[in-house]
N, C-alpha and C. Protein backbone atom coordinates (compact mmCIF):
# COMPACT_ATOMS: atom_id res chain seq x y z
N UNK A 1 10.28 42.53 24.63
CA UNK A 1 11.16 41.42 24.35
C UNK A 1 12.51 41.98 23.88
N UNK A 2 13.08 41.20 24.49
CA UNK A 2 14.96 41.84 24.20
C UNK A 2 15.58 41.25 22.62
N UNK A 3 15.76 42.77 21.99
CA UNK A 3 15.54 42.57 20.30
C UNK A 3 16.86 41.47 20.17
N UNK A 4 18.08 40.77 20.81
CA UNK A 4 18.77 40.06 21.30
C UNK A 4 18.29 38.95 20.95
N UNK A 5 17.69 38.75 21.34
CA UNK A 5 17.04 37.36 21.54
C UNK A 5 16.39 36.79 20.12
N UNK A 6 15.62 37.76 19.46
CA UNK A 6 14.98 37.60 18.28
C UNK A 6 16.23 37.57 17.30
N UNK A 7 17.04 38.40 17.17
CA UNK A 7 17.85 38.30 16.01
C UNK A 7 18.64 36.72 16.23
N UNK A 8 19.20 36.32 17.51
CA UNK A 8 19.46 34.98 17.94
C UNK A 8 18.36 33.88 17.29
N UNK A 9 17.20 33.70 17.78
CA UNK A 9 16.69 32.71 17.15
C UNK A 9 16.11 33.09 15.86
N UNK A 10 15.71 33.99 15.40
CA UNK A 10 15.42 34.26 13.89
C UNK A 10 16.23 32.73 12.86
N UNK A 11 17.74 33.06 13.06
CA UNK A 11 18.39 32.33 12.04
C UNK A 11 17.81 30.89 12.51
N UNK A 12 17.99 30.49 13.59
CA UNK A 12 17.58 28.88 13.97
C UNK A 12 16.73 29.07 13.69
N UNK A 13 15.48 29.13 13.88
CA UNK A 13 14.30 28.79 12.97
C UNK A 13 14.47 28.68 11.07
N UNK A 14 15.43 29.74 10.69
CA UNK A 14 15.27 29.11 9.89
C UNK A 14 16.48 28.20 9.37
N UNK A 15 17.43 27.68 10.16
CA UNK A 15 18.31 26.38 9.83
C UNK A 15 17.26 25.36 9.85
N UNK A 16 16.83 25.25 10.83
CA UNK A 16 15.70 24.19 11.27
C UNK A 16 15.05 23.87 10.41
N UNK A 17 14.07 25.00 9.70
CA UNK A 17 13.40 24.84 8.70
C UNK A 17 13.84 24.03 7.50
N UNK A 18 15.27 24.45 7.31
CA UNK A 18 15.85 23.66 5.73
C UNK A 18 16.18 22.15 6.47
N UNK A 19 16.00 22.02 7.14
CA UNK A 19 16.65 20.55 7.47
C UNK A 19 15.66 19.33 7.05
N UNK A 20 16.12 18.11 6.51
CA UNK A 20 14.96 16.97 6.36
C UNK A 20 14.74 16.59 7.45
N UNK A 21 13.36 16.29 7.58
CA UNK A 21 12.70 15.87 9.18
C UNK A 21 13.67 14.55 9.37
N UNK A 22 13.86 14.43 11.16
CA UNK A 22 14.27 13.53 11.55
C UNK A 22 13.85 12.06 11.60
N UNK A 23 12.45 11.84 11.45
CA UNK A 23 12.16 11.35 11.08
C UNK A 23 12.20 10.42 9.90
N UNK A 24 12.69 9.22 9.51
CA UNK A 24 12.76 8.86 8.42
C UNK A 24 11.37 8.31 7.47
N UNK A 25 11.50 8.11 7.02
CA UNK A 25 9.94 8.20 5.89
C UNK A 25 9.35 6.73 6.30
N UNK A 26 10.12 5.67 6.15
CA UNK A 26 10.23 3.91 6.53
C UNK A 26 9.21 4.52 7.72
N UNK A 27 9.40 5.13 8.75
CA UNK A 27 9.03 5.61 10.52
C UNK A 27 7.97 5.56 10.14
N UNK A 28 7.28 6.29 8.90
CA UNK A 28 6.17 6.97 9.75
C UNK A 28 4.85 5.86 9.36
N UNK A 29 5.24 4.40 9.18
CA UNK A 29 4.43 3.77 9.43
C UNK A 29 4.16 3.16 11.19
N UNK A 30 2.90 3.96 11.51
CA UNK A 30 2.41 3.18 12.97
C UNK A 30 1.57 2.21 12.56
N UNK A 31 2.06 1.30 13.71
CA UNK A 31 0.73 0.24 14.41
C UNK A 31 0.70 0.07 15.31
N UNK A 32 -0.64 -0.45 15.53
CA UNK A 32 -0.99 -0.57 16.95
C UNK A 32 -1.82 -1.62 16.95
N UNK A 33 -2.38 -2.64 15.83
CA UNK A 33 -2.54 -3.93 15.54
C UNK A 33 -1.40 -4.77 15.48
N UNK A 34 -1.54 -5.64 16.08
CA UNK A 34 -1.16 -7.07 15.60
C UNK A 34 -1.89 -8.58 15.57
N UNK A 35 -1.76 -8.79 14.41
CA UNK A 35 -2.90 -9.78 13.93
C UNK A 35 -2.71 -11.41 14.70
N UNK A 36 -2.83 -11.97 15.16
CA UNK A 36 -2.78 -13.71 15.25
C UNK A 36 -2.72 -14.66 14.05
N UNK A 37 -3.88 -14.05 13.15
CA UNK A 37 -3.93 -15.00 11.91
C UNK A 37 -4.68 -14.11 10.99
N UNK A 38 -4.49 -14.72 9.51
CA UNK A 38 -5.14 -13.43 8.80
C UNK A 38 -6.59 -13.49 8.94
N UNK A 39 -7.48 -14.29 9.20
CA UNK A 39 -8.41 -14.06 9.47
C UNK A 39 -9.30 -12.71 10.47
N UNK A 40 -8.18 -12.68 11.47
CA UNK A 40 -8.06 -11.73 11.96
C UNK A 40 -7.85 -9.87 11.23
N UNK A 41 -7.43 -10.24 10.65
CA UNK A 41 -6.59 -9.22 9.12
C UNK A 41 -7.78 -8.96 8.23
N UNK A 42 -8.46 -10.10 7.76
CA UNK A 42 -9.76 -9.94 7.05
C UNK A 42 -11.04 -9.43 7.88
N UNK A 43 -11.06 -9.59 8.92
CA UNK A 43 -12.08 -9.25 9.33
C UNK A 43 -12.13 -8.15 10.16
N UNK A 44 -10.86 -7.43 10.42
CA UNK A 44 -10.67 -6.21 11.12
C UNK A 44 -11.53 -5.04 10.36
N UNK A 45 -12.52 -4.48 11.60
CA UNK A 45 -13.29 -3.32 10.84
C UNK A 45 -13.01 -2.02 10.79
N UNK A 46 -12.04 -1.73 11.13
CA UNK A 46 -11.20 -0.65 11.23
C UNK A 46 -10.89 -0.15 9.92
N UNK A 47 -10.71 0.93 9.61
CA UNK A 47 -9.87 1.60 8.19
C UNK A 47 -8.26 1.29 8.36
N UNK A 48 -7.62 0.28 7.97
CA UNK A 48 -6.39 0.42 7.88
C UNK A 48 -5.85 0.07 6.47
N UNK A 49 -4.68 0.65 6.14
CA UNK A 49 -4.27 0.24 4.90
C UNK A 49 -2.59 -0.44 5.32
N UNK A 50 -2.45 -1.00 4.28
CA UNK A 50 -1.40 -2.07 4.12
C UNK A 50 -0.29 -1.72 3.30
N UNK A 51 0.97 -1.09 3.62
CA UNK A 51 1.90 -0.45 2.36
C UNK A 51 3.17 -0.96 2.54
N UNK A 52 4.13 -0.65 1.60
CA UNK A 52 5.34 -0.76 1.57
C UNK A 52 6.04 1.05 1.40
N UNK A 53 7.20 1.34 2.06
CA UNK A 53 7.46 2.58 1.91
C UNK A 53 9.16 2.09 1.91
N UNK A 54 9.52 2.87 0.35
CA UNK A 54 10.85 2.59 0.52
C UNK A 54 11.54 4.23 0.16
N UNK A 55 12.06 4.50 1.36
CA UNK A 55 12.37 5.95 0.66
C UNK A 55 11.64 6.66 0.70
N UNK A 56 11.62 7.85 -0.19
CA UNK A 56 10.27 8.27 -0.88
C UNK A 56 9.22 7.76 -1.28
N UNK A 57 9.09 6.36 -1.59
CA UNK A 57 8.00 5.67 -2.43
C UNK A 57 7.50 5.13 -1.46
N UNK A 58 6.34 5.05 -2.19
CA UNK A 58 4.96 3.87 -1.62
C UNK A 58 4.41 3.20 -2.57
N UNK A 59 4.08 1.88 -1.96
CA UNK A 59 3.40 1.12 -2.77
C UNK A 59 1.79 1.19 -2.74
N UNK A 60 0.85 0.49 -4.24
CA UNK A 60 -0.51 0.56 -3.26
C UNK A 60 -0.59 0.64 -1.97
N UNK A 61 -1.77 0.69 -2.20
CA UNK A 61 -1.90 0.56 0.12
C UNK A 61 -3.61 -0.22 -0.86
N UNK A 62 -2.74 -1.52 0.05
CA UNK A 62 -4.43 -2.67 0.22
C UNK A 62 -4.92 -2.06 1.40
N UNK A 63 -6.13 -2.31 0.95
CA UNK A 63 -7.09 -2.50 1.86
C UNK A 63 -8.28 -3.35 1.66
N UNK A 64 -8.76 -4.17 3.07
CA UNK A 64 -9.37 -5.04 3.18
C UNK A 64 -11.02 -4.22 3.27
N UNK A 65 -11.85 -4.55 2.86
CA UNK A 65 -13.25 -4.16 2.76
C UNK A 65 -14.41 -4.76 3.41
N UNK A 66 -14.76 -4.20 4.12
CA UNK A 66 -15.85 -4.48 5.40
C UNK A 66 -17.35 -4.56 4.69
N UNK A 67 -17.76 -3.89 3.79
CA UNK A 67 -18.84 -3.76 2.92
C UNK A 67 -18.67 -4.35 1.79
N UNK A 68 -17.50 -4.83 1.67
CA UNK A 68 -17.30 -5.87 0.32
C UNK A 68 -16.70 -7.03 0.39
N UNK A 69 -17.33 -7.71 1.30
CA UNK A 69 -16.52 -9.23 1.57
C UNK A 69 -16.11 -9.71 0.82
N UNK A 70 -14.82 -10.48 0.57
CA UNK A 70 -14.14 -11.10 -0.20
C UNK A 70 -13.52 -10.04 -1.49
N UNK A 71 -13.19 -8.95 -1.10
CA UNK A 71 -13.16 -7.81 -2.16
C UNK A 71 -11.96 -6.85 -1.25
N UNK A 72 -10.82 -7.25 -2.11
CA UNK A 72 -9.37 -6.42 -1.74
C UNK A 72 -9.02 -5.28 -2.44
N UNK A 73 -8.86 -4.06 -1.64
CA UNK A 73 -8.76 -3.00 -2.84
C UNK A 73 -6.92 -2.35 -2.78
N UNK A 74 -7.07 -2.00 -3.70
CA UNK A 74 -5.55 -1.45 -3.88
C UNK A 74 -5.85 -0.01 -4.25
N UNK A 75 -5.23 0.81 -3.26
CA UNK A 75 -5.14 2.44 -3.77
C UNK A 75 -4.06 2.96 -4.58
N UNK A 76 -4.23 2.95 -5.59
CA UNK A 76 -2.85 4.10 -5.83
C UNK A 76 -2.89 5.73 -5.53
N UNK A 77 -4.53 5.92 -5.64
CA UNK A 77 -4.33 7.51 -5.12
C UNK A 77 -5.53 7.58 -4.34
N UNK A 78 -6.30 8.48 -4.25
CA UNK A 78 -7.36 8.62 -3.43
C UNK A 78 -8.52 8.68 -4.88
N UNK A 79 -8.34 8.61 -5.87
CA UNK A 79 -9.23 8.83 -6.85
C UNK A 79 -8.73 7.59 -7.76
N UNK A 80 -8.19 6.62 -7.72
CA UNK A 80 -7.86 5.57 -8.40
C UNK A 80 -7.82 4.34 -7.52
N UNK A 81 -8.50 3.25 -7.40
CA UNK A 81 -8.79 2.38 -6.72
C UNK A 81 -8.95 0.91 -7.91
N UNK A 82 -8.32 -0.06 -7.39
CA UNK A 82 -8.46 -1.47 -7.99
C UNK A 82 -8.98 -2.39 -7.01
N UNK A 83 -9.94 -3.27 -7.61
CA UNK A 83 -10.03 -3.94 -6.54
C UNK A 83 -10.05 -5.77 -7.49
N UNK A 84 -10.24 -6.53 -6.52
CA UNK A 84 -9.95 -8.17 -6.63
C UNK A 84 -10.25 -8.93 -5.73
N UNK A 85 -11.21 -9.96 -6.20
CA UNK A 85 -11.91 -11.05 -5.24
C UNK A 85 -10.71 -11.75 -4.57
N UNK A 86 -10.81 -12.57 -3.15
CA UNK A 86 -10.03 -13.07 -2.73
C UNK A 86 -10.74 -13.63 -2.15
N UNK A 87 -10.02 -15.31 -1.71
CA UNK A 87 -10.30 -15.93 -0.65
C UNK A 87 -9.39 -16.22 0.05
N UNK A 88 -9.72 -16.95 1.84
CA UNK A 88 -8.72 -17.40 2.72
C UNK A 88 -9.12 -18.60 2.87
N UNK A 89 -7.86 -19.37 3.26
CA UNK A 89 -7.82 -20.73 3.03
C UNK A 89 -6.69 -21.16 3.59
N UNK A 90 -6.20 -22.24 4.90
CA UNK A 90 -5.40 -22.85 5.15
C UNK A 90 -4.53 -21.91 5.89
N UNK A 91 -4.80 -20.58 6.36
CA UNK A 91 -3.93 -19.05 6.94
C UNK A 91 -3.29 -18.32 5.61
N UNK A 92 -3.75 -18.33 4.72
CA UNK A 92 -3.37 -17.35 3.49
C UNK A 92 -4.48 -17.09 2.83
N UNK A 93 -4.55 -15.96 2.14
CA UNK A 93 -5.47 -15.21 1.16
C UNK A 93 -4.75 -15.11 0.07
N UNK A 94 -5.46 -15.95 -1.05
CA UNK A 94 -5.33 -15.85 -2.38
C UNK A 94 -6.31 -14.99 -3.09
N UNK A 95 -5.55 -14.50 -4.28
CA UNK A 95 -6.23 -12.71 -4.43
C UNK A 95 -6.44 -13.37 -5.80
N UNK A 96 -7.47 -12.87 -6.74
CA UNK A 96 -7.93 -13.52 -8.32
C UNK A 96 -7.85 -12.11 -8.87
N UNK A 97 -6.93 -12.27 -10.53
CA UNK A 97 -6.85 -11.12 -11.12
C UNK A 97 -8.71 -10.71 -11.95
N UNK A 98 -8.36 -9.27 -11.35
CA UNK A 98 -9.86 -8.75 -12.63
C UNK A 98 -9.46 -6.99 -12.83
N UNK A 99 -10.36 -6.74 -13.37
CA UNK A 99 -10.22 -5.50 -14.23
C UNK A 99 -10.80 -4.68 -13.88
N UNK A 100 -11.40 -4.90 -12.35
CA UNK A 100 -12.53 -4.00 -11.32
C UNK A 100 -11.30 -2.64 -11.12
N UNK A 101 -11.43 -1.40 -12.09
CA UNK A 101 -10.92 -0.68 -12.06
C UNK A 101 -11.56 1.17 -11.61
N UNK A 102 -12.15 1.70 -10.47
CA UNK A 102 -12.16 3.02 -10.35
C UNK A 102 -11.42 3.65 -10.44
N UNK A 103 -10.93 4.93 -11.09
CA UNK A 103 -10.67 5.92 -11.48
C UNK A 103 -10.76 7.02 -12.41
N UNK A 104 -10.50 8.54 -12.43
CA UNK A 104 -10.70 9.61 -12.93
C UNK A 104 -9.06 9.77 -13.76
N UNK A 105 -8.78 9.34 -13.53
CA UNK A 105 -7.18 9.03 -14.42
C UNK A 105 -6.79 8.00 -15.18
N UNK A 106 -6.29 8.39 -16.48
CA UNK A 106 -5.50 7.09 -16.59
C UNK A 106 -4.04 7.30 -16.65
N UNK A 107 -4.12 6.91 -14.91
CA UNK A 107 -2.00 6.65 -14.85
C UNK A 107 -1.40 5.51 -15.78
N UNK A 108 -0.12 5.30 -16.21
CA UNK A 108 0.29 3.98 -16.74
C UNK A 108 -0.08 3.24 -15.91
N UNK A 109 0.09 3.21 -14.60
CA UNK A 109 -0.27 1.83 -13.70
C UNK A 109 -2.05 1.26 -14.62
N UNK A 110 -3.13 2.19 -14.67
CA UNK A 110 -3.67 1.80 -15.26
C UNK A 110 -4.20 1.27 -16.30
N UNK A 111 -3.42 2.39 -17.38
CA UNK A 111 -3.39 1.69 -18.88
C UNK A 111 -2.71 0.41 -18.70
N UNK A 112 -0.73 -0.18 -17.72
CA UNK A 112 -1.02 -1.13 -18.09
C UNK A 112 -1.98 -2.26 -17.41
N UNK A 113 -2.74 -1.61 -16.62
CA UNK A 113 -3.73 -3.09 -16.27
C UNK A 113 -4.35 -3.48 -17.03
N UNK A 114 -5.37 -2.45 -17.75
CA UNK A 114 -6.42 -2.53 -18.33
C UNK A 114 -5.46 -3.26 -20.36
N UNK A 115 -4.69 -3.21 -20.03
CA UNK A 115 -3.54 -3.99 -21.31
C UNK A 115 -3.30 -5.44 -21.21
N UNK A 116 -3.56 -6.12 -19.66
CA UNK A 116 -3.53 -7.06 -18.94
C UNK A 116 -4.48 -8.08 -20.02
N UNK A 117 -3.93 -9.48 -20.58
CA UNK A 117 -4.43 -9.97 -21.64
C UNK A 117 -5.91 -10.62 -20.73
N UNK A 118 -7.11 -10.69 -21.17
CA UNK A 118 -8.12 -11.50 -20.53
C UNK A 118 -7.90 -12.60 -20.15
N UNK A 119 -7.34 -13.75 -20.60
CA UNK A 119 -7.06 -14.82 -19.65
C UNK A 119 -6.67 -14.94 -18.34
N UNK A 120 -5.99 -13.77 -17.89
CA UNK A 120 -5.55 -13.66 -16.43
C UNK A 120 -6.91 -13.44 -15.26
N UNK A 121 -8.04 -12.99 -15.94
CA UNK A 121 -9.15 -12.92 -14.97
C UNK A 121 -9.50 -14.18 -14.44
N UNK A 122 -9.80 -14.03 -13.07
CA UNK A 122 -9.97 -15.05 -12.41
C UNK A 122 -9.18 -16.05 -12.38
N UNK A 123 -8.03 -15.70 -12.68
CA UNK A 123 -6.97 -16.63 -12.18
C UNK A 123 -5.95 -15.74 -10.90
N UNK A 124 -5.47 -17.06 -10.06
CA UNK A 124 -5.13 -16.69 -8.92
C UNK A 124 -3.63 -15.80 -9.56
N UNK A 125 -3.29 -14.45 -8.68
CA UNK A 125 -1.80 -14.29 -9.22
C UNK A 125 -1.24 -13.67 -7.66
N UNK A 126 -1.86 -13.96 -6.67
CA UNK A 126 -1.17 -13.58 -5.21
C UNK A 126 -1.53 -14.05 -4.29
N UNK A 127 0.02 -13.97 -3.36
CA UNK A 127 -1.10 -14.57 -2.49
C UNK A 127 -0.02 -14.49 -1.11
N UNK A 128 -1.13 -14.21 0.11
CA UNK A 128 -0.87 -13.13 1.46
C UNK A 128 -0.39 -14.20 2.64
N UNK A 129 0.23 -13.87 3.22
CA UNK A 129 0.73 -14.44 4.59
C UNK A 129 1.02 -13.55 5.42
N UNK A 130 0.49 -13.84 6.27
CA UNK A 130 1.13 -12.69 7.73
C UNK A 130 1.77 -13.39 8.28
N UNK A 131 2.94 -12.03 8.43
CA UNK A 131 4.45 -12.61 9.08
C UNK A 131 4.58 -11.91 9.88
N UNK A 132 4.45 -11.97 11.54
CA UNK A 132 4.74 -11.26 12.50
C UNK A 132 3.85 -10.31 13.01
N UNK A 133 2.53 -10.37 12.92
CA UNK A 133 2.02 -10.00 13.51
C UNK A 133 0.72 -8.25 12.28
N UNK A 134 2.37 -8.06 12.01
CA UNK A 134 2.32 -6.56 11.41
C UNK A 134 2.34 -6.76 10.17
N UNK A 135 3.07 -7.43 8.70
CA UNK A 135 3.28 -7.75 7.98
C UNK A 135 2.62 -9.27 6.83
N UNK A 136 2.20 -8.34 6.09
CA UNK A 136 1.83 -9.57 4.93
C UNK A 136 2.68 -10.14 3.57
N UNK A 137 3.18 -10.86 3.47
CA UNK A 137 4.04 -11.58 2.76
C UNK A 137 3.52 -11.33 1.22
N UNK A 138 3.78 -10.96 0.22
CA UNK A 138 3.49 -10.95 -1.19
C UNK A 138 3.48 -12.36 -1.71
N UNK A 139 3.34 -12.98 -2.27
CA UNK A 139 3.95 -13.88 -2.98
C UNK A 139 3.36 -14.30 -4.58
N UNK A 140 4.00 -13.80 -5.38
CA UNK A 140 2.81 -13.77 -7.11
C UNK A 140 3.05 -14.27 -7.75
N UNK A 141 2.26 -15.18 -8.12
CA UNK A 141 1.96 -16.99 -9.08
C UNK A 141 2.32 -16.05 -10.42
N UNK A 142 2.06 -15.13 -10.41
CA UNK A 142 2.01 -14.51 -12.18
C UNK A 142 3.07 -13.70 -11.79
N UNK A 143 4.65 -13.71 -12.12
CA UNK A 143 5.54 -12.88 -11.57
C UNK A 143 5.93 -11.83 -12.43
N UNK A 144 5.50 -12.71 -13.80
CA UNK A 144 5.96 -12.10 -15.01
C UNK A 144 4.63 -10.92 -15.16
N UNK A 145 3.62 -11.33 -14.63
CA UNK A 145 2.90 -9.82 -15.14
C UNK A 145 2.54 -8.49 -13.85
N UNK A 146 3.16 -9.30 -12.95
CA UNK A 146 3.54 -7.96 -11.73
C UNK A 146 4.53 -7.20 -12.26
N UNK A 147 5.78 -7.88 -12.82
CA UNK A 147 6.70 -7.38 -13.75
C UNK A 147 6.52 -6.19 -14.26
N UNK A 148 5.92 -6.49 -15.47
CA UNK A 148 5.15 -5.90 -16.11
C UNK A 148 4.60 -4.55 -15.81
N UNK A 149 3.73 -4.73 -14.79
CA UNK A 149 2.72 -3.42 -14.04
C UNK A 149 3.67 -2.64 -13.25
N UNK A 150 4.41 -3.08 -12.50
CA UNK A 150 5.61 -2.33 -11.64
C UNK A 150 6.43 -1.64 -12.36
N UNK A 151 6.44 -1.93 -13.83
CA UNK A 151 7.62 -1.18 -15.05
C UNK A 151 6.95 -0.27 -15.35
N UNK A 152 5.32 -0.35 -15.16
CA UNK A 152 5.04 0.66 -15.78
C UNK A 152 4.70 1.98 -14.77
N UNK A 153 5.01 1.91 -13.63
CA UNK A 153 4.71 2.63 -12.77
C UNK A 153 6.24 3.25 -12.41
N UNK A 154 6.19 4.92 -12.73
CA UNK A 154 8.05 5.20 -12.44
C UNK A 154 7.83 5.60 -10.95
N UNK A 155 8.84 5.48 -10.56
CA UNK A 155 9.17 5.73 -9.07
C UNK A 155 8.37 5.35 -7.75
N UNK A 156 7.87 4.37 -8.32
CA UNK A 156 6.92 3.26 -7.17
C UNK A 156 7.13 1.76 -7.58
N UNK A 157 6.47 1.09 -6.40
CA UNK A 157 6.55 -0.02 -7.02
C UNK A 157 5.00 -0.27 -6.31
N UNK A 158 4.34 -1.03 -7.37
CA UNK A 158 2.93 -0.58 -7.47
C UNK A 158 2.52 -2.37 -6.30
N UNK A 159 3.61 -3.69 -6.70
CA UNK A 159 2.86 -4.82 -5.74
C UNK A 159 4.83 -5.25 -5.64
N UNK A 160 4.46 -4.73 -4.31
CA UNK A 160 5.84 -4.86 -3.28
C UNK A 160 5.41 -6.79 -3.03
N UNK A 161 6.92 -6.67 -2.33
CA UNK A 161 7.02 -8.41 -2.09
C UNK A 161 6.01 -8.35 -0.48
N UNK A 162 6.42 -7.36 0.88
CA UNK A 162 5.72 -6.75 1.59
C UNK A 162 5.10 -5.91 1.85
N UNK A 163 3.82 -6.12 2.97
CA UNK A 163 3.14 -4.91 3.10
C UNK A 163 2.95 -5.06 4.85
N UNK A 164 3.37 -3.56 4.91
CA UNK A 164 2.75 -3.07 6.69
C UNK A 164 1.77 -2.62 7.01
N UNK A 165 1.11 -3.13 8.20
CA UNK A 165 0.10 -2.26 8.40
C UNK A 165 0.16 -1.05 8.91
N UNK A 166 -0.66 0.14 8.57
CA UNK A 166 -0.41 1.17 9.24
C UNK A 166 -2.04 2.11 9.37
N UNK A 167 -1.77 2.59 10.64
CA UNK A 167 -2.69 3.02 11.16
C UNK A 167 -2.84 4.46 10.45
N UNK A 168 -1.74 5.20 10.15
CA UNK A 168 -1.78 6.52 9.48
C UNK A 168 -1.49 6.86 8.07
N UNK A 169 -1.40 5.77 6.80
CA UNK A 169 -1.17 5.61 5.43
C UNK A 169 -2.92 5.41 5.14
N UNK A 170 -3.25 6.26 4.47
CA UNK A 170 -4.31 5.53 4.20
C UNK A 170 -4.18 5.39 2.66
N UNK A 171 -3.85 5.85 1.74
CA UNK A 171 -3.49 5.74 0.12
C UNK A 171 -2.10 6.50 -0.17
C-alpha cells in the first residue's frame, strides 16, 4: 500500500471521528407502527416504548404491558421501573396514580414519588390520546404534582406533554 495514501487518510479519520454524528438525537426515534386507535396501542404485543427526546434528554419511555393488562410502566433506567393501572375509555387511556415502584436506586425521580402525599393513589392524574398515528398526547389532571416530579429530576423531564413511539428506545 502506497505509504501516500495512509498518511492522507490517517488525519480524516480522525476529523471524522471528532465530529457530532449527523444524525440528530430527535432522529433516532424509528417507527414503523402506526396505530388507528389506542386500543390498537394497548394491545400491541410487540416491545415498544413510548418517549420524548429533546436534545440530549429523554423522557420515561412508557410502556404498555402484555402480561400485565391494564398496567403502564414507565422506565427511567433499565433497573428502575414505575408502573400504574390504567384504563381505556371513549379512545383515551386514563392512567391512576400508585406507588408500584421497582428499583435498585433511589434517584430523586424516586424519592420524589415515593414523597407523593397518599391521597393521590388511585386517583386519575393522566391521560393519553393518540395523535397521528405515532404519538400520544400527555394530558395531567394533577399538573401541580407532575410539576413537582419533573423538578426533581435534573436534565430530563421525567412526564413530557408527548410521547413517540419507537421501535429502537427501549428505556
Amino acid at each position: 500500500m502506497n505509504i501516500y495514501k495512509i498518511l492522507f487518510a490517517l488525519p480524516l479519520l480522525f476529523i471524522s471521528c471528532n465530529k457530532k454524528p449527523a444524525i440528530a438525537y430527535e432522529e433516532k426515534i424509528h417507527h414503523k407502527n402506526y396505530y388507528k386507535n389506542i386500543y390498537e396501542v394497548t394491545n400491541d404485543t410487540a416491545e415498544k416504548g413510548w418517549v420524548e427526546l429533546k436534545g440530549e434528554s429523554q423522557s420515561l419511555t412508557l410502556h404498555f404491558f402484555q402480561d400485565k393488562k391494564d398496567t403502564l410502566g414507565f422506565a427511567y433506567s433499565p433497573e428502575c421501573w414505575v408502573e400504574f393501572p390504567y384504563k381505556t375509555k371513549n379512545g383515551k387511556i386514563t392512567v391512576y396514580w400508585d406507588t408500584i415502584i421497582d428499583t435498585k436506586y433511589n434517584f430523586d425521580l424516586v424519592k420524589a414519588m415515593r414523597e407523593t402525599p397518599p391521597k393521590y393513589i388511585g386517583k386519575p392524574f393522566l391521560e393519553l390520546s393518540l395523535e397521528d398515528g405515532t404519538i400520544l398526547n400527555a394530558h395531567y389532571t394533577e399538573q401541580h404534582l407532575i410539576e413537582n416530579i419533573n423538578q426533581s429530576v435534573k436534565g430530563r423531564i421525567a412526564f413530557p406533554e408527548k410521547f413517540t413511539i419507537s421501535d429502537t428506545i427501549i428505556f
